[in-house]
N, C-alpha and C. Protein backbone atom coordinates (compact mmCIF):
# COMPACT_ATOMS: atom_id res chain seq x y z
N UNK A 1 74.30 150.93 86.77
CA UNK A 1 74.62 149.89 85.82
C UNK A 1 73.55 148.79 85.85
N UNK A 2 73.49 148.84 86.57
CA UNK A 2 72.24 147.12 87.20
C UNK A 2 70.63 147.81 86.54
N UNK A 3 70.60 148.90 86.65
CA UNK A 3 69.50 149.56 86.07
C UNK A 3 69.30 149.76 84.43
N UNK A 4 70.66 149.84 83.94
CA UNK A 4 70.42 149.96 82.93
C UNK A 4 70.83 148.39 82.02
N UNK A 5 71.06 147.81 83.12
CA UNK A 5 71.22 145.85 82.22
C UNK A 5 69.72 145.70 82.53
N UNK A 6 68.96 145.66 83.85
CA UNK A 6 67.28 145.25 83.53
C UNK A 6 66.46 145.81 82.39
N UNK A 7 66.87 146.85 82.20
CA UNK A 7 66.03 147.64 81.22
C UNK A 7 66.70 147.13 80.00
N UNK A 8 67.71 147.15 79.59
CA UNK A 8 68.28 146.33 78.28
C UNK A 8 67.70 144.65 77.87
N UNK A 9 67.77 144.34 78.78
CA UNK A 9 68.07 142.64 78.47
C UNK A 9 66.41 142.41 78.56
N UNK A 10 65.80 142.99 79.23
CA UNK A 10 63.61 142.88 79.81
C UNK A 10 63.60 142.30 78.72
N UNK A 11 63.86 143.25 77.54
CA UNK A 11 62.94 142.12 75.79
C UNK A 11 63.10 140.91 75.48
N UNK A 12 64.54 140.45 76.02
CA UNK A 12 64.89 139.29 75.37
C UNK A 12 64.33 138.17 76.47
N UNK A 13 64.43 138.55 77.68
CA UNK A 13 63.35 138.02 78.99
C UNK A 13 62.80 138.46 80.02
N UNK A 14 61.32 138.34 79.32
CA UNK A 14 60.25 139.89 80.30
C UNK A 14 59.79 138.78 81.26
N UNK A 15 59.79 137.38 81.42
CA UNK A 15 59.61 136.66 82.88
C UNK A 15 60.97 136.32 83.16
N UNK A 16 62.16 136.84 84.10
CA UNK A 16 63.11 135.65 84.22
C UNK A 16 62.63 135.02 85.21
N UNK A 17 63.52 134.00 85.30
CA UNK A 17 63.46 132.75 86.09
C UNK A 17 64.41 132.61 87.23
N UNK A 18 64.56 132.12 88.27
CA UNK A 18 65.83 132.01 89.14
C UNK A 18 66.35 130.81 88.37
N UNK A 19 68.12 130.89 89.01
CA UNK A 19 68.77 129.62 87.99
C UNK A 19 68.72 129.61 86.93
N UNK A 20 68.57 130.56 86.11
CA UNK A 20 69.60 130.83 84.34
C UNK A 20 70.61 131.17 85.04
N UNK A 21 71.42 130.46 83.98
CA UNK A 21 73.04 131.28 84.50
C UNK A 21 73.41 132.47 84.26
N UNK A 22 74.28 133.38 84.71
CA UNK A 22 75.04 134.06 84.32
C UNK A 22 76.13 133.83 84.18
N UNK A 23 77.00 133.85 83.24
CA UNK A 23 78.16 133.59 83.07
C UNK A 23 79.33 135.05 82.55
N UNK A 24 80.58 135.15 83.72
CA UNK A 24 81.03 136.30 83.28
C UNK A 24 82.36 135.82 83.06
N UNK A 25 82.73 136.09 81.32
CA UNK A 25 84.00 136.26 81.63
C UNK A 25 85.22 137.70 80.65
N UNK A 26 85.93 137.09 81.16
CA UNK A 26 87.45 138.21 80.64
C UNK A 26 88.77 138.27 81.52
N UNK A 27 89.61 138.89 80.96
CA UNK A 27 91.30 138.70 81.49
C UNK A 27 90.91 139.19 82.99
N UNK A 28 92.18 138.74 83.68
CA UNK A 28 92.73 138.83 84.81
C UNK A 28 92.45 140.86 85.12
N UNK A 29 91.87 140.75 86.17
CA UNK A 29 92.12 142.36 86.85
C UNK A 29 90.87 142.63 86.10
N UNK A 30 89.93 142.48 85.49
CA UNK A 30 88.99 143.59 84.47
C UNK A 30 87.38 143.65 85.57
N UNK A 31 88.00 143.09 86.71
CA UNK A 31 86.82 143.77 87.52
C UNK A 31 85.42 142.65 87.76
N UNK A 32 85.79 141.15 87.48
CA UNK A 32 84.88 140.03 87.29
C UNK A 32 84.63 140.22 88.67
N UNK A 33 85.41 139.82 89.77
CA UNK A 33 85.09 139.56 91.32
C UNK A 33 83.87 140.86 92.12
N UNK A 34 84.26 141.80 91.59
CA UNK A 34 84.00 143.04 92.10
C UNK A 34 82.77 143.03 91.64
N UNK A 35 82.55 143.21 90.19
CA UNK A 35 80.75 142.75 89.66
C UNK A 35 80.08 141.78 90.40
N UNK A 36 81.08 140.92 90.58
CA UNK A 36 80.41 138.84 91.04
C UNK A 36 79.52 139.56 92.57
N UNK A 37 80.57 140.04 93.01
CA UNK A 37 80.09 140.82 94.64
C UNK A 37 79.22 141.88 94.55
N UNK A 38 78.72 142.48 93.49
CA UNK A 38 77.66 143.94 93.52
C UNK A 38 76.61 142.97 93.25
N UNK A 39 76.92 141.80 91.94
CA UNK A 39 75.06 141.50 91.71
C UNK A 39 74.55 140.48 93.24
N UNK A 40 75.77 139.70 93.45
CA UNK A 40 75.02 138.84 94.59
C UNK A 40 74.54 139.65 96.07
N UNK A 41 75.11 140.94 96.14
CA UNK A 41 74.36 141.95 97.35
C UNK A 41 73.33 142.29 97.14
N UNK A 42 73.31 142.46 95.45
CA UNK A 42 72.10 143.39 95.24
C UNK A 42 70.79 142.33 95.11
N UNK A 43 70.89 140.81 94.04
CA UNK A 43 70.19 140.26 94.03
C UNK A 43 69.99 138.99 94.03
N UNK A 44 71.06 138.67 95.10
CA UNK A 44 71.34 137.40 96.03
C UNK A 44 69.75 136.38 95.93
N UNK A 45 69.08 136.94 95.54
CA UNK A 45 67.27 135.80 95.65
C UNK A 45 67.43 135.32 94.03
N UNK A 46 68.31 136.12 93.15
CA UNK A 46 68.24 135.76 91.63
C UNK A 46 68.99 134.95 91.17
N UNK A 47 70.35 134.99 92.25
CA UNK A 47 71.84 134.10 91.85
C UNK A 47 72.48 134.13 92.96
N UNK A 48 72.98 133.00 92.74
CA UNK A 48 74.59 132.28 93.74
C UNK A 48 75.04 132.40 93.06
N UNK A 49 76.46 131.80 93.89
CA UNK A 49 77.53 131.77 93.19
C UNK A 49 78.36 130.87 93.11
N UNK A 50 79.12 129.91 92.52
CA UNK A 50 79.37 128.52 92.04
C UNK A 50 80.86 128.50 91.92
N UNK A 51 81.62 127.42 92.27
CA UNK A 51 82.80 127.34 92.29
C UNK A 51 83.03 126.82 91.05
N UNK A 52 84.21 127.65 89.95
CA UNK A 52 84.92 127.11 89.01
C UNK A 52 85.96 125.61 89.24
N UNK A 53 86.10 124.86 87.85
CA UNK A 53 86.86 123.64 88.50
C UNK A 53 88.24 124.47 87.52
N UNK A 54 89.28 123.72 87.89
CA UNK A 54 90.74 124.61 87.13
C UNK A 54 91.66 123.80 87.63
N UNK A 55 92.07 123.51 86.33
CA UNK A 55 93.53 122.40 86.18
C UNK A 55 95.12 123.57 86.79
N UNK A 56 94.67 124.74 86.17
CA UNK A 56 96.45 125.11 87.14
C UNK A 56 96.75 125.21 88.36
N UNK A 57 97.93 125.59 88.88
CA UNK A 57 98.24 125.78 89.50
C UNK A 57 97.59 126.58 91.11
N UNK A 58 97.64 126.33 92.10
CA UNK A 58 96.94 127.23 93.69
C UNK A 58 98.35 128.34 93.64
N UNK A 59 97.19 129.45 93.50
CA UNK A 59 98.11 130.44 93.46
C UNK A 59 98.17 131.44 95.16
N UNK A 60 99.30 131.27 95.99
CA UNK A 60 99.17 131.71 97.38
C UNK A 60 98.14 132.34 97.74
N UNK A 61 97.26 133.03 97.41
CA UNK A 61 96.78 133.93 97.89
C UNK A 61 95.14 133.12 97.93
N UNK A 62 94.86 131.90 97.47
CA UNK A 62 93.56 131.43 96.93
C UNK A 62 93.69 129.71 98.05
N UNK A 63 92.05 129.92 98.28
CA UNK A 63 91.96 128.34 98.81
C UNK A 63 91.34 127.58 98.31
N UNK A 64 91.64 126.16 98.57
CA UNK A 64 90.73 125.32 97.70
C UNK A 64 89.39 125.07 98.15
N UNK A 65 88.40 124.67 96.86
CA UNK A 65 86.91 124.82 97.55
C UNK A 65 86.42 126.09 97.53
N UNK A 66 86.92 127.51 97.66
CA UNK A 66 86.46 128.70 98.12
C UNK A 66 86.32 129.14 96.48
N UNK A 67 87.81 129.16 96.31
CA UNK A 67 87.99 130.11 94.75
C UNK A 67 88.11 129.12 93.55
N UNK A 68 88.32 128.16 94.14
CA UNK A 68 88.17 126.87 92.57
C UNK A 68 88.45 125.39 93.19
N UNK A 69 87.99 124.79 92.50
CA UNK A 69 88.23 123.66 93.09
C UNK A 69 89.38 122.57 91.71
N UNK A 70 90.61 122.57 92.47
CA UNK A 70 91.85 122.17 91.70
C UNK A 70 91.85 120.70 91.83
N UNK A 71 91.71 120.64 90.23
CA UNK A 71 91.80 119.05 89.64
C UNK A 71 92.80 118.84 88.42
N UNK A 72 93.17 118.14 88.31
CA UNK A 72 94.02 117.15 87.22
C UNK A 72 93.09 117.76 86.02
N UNK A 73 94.14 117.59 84.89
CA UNK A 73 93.59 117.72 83.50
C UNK A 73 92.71 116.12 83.22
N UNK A 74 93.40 115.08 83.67
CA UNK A 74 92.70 113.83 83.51
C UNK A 74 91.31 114.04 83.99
N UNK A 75 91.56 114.39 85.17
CA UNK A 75 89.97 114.39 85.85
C UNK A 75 88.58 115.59 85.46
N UNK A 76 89.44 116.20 84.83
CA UNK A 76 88.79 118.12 83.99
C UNK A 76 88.17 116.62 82.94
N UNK A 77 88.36 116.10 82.28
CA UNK A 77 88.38 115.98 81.04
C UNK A 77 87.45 114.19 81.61
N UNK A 78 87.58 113.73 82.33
CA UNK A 78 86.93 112.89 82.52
C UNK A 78 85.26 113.40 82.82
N UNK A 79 85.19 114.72 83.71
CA UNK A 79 84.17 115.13 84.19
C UNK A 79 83.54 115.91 82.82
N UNK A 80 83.98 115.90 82.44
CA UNK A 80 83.57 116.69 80.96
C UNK A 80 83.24 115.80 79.88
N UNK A 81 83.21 114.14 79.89
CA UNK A 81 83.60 113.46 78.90
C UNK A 81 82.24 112.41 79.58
N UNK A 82 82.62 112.45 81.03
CA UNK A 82 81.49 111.11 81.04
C UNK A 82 79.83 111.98 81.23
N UNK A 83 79.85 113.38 82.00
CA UNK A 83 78.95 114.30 82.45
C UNK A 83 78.14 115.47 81.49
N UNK A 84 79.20 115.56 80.99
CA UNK A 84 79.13 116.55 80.00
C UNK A 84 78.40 117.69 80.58
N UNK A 85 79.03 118.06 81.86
CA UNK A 85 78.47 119.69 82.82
C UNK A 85 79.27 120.37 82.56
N UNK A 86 80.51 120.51 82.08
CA UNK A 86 81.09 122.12 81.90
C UNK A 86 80.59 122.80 80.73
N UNK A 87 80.69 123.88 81.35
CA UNK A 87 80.13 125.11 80.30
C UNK A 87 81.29 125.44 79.55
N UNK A 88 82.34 125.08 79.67
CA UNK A 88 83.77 125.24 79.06
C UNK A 88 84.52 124.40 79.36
N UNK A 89 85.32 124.51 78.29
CA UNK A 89 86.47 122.79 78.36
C UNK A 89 87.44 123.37 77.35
């Protein structure tokens, strides 16, 4: 798979750069974590990996800081309003 995204995407950028983002998303279960963990083994010198911020709920199984970092809708929306750093809002 990783072989055939370099060879796809080369045209649109035949120098990349470290630090473009990647951004992955889709529903619950479709395999985001599992990708997140193949590209950073494979090319951990190209990308990290960054904690989401998220107004719901800590769901048992998740810690804070690790898997998201849980804030208020006030404060989502303040950080988004005075910063203007989310990539989504």
């Amino acid at each position: 798979m990783f072989v055939f995204a370099k060879e796809y995407f080369h045209p649109f950028n035949p120098t990349p750069l470290k630090y473009k983002p990647l951004i992955m998303v889709g529903p619950s279960g479709v395999g985001k974590n599992t990708l997140r963990k193949a590209i950073l083994q494979k090319y951990g010198g190209l990308f990290e990996n960054k904690i989401s911020h998220t107004t719901r709920s800590v769901k048992s199984v998740e810690k804070r800081k690790e898997n998201y970092y849980f804030i208020t809708r006030e404060e989502f929306l303040k950080v988004n309003i005075d910063f203007g750093i989310l990539v989504e809002s």
